[in-house]
Protein backbone atom coordinates (compact mmCIF):
# COMPACT_ATOMS: atom_id res chain seq x y z
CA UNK A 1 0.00 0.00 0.00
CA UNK A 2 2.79 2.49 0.98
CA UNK A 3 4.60 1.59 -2.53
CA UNK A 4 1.80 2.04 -4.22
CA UNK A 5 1.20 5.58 -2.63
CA UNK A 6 5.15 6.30 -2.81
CA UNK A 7 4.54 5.39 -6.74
CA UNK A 8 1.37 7.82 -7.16
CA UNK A 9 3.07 10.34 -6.02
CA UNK A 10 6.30 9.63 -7.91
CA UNK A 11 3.91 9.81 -10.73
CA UNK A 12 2.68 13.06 -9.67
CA UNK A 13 5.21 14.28 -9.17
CA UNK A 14 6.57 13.46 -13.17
CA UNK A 15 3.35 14.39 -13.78
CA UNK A 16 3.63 17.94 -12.35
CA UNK A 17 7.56 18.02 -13.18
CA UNK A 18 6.25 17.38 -17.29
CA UNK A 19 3.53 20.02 -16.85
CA UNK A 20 5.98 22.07 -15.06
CA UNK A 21 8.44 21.71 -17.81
CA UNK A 22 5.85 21.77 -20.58
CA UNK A 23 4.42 24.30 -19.03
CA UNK A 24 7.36 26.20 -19.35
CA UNK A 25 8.39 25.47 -22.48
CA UNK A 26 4.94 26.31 -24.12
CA UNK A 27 5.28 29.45 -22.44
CA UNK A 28 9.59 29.79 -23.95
CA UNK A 29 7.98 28.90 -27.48
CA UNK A 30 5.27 31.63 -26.75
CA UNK A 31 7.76 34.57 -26.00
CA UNK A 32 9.73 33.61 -28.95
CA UNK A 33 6.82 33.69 -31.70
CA UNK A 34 5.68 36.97 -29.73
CA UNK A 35 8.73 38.71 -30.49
CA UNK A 36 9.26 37.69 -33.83
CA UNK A 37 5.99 39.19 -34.71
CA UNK A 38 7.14 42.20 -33.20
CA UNK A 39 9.83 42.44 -34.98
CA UNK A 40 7.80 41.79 -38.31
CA UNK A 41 5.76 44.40 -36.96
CA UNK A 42 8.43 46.53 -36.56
CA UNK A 43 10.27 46.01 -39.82
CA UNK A 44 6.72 47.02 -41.92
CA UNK A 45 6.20 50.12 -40.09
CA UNK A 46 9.75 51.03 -40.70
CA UNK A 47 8.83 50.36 -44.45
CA UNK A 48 5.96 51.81 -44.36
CA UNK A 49 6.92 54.67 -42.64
CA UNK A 50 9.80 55.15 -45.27
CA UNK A 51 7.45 54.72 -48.45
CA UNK A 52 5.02 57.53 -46.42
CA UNK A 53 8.26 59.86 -46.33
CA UNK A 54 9.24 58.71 -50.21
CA UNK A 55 5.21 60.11 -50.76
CA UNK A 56 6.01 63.25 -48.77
CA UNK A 57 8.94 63.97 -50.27
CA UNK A 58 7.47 63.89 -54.17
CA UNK A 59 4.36 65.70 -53.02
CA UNK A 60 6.67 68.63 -51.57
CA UNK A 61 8.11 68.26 -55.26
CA UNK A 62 5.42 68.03 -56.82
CA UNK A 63 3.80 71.06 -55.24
CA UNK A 64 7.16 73.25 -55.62
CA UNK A 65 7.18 72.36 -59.32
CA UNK A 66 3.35 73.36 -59.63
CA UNK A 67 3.94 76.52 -57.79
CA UNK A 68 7.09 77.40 -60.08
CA UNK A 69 4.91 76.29 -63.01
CA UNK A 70 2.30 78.69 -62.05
CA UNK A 71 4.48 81.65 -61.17
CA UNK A 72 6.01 81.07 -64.63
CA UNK A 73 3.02 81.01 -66.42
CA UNK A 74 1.66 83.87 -64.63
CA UNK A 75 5.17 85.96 -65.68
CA UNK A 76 4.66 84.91 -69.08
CA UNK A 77 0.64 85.93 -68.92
CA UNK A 78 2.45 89.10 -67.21
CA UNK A 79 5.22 89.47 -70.22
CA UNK A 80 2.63 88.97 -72.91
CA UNK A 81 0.05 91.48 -71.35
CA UNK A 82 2.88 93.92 -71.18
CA UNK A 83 3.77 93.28 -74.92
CA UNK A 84 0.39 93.78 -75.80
CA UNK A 85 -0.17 96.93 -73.76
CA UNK A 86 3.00 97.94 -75.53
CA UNK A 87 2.02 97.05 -78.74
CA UNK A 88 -1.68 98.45 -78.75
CA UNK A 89 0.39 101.84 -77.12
CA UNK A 90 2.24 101.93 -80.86
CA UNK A 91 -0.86 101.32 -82.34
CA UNK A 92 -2.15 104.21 -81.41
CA UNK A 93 0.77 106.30 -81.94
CA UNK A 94 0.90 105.40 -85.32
CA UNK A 95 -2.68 106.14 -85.72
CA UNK A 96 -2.12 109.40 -84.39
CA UNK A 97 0.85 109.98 -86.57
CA UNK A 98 -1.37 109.02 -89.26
CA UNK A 99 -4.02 111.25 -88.68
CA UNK A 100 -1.80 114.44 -87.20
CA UNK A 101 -2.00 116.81 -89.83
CA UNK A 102 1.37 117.43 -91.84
CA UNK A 103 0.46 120.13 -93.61
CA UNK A 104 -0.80 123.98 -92.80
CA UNK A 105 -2.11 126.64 -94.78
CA UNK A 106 -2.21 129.78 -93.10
CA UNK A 107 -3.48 133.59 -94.22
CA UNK A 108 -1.04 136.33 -93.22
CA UNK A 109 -1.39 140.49 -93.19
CA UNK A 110 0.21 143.33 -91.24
CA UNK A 111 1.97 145.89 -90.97
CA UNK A 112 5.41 146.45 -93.37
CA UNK A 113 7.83 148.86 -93.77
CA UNK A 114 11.11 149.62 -95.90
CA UNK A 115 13.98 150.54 -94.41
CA UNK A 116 14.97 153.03 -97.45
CA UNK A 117 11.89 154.83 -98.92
CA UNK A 118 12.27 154.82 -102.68
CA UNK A 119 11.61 158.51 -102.84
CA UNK A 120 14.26 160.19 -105.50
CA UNK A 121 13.94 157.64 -108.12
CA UNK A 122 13.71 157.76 -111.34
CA UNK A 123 9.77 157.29 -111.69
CA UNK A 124 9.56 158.15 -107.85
CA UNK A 125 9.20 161.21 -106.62
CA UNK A 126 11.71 163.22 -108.29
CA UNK A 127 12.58 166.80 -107.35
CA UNK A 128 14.77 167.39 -110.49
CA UNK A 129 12.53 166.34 -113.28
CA UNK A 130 9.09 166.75 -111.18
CA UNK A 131 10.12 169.92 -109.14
CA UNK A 132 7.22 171.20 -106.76
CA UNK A 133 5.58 170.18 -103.81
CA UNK A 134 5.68 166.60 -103.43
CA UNK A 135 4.07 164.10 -100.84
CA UNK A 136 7.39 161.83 -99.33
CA UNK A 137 6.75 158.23 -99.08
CA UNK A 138 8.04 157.22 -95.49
CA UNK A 139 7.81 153.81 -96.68
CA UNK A 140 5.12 152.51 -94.53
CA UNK A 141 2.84 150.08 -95.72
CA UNK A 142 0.28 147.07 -95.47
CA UNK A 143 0.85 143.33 -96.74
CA UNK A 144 -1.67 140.46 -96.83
CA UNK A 145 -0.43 137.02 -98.15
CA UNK A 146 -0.63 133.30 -97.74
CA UNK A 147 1.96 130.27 -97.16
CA UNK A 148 1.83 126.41 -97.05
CA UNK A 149 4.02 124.63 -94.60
CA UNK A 150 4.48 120.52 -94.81
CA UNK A 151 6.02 118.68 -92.09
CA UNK A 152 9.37 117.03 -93.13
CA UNK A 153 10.25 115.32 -89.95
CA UNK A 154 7.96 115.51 -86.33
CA UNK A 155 11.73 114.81 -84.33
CA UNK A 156 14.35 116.15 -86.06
CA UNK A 157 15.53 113.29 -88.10
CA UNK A 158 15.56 111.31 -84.54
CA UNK A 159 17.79 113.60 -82.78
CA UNK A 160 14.89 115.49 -81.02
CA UNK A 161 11.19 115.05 -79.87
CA UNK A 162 11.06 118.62 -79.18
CA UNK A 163 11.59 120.12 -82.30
CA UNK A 164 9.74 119.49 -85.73
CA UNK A 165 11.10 120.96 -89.57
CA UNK A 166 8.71 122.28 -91.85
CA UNK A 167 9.17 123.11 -95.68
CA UNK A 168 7.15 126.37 -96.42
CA UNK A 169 6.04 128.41 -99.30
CA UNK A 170 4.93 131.65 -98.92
CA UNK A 171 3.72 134.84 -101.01
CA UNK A 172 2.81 138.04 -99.99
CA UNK A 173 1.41 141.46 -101.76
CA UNK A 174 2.76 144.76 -99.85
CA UNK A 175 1.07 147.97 -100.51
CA UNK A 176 3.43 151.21 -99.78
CA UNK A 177 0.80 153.98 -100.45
CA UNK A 178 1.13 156.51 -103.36
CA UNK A 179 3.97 158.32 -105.24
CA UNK A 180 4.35 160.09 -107.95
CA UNK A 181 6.01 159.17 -111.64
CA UNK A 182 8.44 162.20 -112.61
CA UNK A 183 9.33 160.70 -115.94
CA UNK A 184 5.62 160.12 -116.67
CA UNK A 185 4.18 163.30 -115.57
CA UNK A 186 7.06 165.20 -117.70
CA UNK A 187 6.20 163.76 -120.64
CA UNK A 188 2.41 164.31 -120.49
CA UNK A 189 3.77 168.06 -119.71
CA UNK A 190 5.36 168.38 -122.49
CA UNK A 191 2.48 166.90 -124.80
CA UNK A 192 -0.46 169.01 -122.79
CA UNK A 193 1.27 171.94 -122.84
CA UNK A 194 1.23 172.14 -118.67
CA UNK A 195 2.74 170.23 -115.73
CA UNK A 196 1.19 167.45 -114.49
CA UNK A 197 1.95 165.15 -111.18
CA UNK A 198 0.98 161.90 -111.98
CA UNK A 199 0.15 159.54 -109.02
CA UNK A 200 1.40 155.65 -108.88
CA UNK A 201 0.90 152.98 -106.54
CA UNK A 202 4.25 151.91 -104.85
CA UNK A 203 4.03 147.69 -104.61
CA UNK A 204 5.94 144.64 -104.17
CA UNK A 205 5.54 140.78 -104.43
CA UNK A 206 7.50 138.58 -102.82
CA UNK A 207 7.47 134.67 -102.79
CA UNK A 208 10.01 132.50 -100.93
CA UNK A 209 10.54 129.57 -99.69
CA UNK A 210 12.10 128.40 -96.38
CA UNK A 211 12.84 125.82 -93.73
CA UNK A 212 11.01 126.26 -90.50
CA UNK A 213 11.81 125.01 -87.08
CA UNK A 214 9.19 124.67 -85.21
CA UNK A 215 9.62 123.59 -81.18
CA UNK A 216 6.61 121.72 -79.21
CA UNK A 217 5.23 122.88 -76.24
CA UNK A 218 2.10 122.52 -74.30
CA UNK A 219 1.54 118.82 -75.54
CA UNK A 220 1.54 120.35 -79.42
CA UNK A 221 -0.75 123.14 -78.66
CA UNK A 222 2.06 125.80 -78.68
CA UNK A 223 4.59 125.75 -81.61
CA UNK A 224 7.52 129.23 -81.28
CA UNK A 225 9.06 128.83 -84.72
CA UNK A 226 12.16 130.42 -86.38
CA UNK A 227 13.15 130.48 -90.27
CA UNK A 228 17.00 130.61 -89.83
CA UNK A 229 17.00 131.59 -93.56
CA UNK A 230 15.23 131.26 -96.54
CA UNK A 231 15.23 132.61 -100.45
CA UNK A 232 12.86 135.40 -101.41
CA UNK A 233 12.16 136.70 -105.16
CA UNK A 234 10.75 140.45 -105.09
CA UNK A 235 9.29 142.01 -107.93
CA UNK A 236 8.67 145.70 -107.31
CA UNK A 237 6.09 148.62 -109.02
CA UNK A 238 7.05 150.89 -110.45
CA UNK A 239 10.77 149.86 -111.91
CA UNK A 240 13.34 150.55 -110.27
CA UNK A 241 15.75 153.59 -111.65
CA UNK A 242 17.22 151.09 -114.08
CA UNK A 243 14.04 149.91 -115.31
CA UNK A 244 14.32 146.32 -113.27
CA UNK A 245 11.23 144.73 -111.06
CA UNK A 246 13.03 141.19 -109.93
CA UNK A 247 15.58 141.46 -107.63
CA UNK A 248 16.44 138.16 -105.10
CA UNK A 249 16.77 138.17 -101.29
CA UNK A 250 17.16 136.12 -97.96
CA UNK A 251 14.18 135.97 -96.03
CA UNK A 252 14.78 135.75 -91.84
CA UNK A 253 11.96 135.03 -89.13
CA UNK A 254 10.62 134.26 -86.29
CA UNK A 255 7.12 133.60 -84.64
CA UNK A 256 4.64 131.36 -82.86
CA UNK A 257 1.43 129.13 -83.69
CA UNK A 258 -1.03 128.18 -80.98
CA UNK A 259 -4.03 125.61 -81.62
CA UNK A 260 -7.05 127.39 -80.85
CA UNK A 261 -9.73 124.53 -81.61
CA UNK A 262 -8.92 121.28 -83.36
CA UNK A 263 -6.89 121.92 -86.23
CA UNK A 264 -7.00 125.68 -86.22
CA UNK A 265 -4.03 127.89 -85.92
CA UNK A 266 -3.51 131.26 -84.78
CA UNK A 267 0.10 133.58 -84.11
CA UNK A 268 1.72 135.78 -85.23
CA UNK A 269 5.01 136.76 -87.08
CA UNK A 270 8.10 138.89 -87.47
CA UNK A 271 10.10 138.89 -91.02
CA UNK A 272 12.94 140.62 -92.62
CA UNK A 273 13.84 140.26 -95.88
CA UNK A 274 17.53 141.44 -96.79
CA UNK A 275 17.81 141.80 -100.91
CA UNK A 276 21.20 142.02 -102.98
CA UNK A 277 22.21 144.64 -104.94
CA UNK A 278 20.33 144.10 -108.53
CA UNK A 279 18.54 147.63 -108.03
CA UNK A 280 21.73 149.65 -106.94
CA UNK A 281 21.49 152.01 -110.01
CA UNK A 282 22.17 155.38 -109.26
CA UNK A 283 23.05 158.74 -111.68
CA UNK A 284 24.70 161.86 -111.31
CA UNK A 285 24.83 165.06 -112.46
CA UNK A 286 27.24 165.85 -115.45
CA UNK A 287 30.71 167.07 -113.20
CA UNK A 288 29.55 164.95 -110.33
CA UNK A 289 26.97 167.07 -109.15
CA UNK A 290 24.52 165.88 -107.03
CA UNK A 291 23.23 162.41 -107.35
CA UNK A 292 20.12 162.51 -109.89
CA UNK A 293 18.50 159.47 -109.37
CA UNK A 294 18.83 157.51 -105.78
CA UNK A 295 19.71 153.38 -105.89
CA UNK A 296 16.86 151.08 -104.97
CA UNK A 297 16.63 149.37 -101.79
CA UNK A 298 13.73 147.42 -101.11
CA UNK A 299 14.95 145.58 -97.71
CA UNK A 300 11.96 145.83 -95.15
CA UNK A 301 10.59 144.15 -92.42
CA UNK A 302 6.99 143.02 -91.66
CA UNK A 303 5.18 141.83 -88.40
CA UNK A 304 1.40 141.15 -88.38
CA UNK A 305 -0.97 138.06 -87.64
CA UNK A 306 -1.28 134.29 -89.00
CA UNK A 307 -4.39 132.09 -89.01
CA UNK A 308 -4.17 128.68 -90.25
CA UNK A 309 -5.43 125.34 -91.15
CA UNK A 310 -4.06 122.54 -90.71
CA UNK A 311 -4.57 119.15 -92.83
């Protein structure tokens, strides 16, 4: 009975010890599977964690390439709007250089004036073959005319936006009051048996043509212009005391143009004409006496009003 007791609890005692040590070594293979799953774990969360940085990484690219992409297309919608504004700008300068007038025609008159009154010629009040009471010519006198100016360049040739060059034509009538013809009135003495003062009209035409430089001010509105020199043709009435009328000259001026309503032009002017010595005939008495008949100088100057329009 007591071996068979002693046995039991031998057995038991195996029994427990295997439990024991099964017990234990289910538990051994437990903690060993547990951390190799952990490790597993681990190792895809690394990976994962990795390929979630790889994603950040070429979003951040991708969104600094979109940005640049879009700040370069808005500089280049920026560039072209700019090239357009720029280009619609010329446009319309070169639609109002096309429709700026180049041209002006302008009416003239004033007041004129001879430096030398003609008084002692030959056909002009002459003392020695009219003798009497005669009326001097001071020279004084009126002028009305007209003139054409064309625009050859609206800056200089390029050199300057503040200055523009016409090309003008002018022509002018000048009215110096009365005289009297000597030569005339001693002929019709002679055939009417008494002696008669004959009256003329003392006249001159001139025409020239000149370059004018005219400066812009007041956005176009106000134009000061000089004529640094020009040719003039005169032709006088009556003849001078060599029996010539044409006689050439340089024509100087200087003036100003201001736009008074769309293309209409007001100013006024200041000329003097300088002429060469075709007229300097002069006579003297037989055993040079006094001087018979004076030379002829016609060099005057004239100042008076402009309007014109332009086209």
């Amino acid at each position: 009975m007591k071996k068979t007791k002693n046995t039991a609890a031998v057995t038991a005692a195996i029994a427990a010890s295997v439990a024991v040590l099964g017990g234990v070594s289910g538990s051994a293979e437990a903690h060993g599977h547990s951390a190799s799953s952990t490790a597993l774990l681990e190792s895809r969360l690394n990976s994962m964690e990795a390929e979630m940085q790889a994603l950040r990484s070429e979003l951040a690219a991708s969104k600094a390439e979109s940005q640049r992409a879009a700040q370069e297309s808005a500089q280049r919608l920026e560039q072209t709007e700019q090239r357009q504004v720029q280009t619609e700008q010329k446009l319309a300068q070169d639609e109002d250089k096309v429709k700026k007038p180049k041209s002006l025609l302008f009416f003239r008159g004033g007041f004129t004036h001879m430096t030398s009154n003609r008084d002692g010629e030959l056909l002009l009040n002459n003392q020695l073959l009219n003798p009497g009471p005669l009326e001097a010519n001071n020279g004084d006198g009126w002028y009305v005319g007209a003139g054409f100016d064309h625009r050859l360049t609206d800056d200089t040739w390029g050199m300057t936006d503040l200055m523009a060059v016409d090309g003008e034509v002018m022509f002018q009538y000048m009215n110096f009051g009365t005289s009297y013809n000597a030569l005339v009135g001693n002929y019709a003495a002679s055939v009417v048996g008494a002696p008669l003062q004959i009256e003329n009209q003392l006249t001159q035409l001139t025409i020239s043509a000149s370059p004018k430089l005219k400066f812009n001010l007041l956005d176009g509105n106000l134009r000061p212009w000089i004529i640094p020199f020009g040719l003039s043709i005169n032709v006088i009435s009556p003849p001078s005391s060599g029996v010539t009328v044409l006689n050439p000259g340089l024509m100087l001026g200087t003036g100003v143009e201001y736009r008074i309503w769309e293309n209409l032009w007001a100013g006024m002017d200041f000329r003097y004409n300088f002429t060469g010595g075709d007229f300097n005939y002069r006579a003297r008495l037989p055993g040079g006496g006094a001087v018979a008949l004076k030379q002829t100088n016609i060099d005057g100057l004239m100042v008076g009003g402009t309007l014109g329009f332009g086209f």
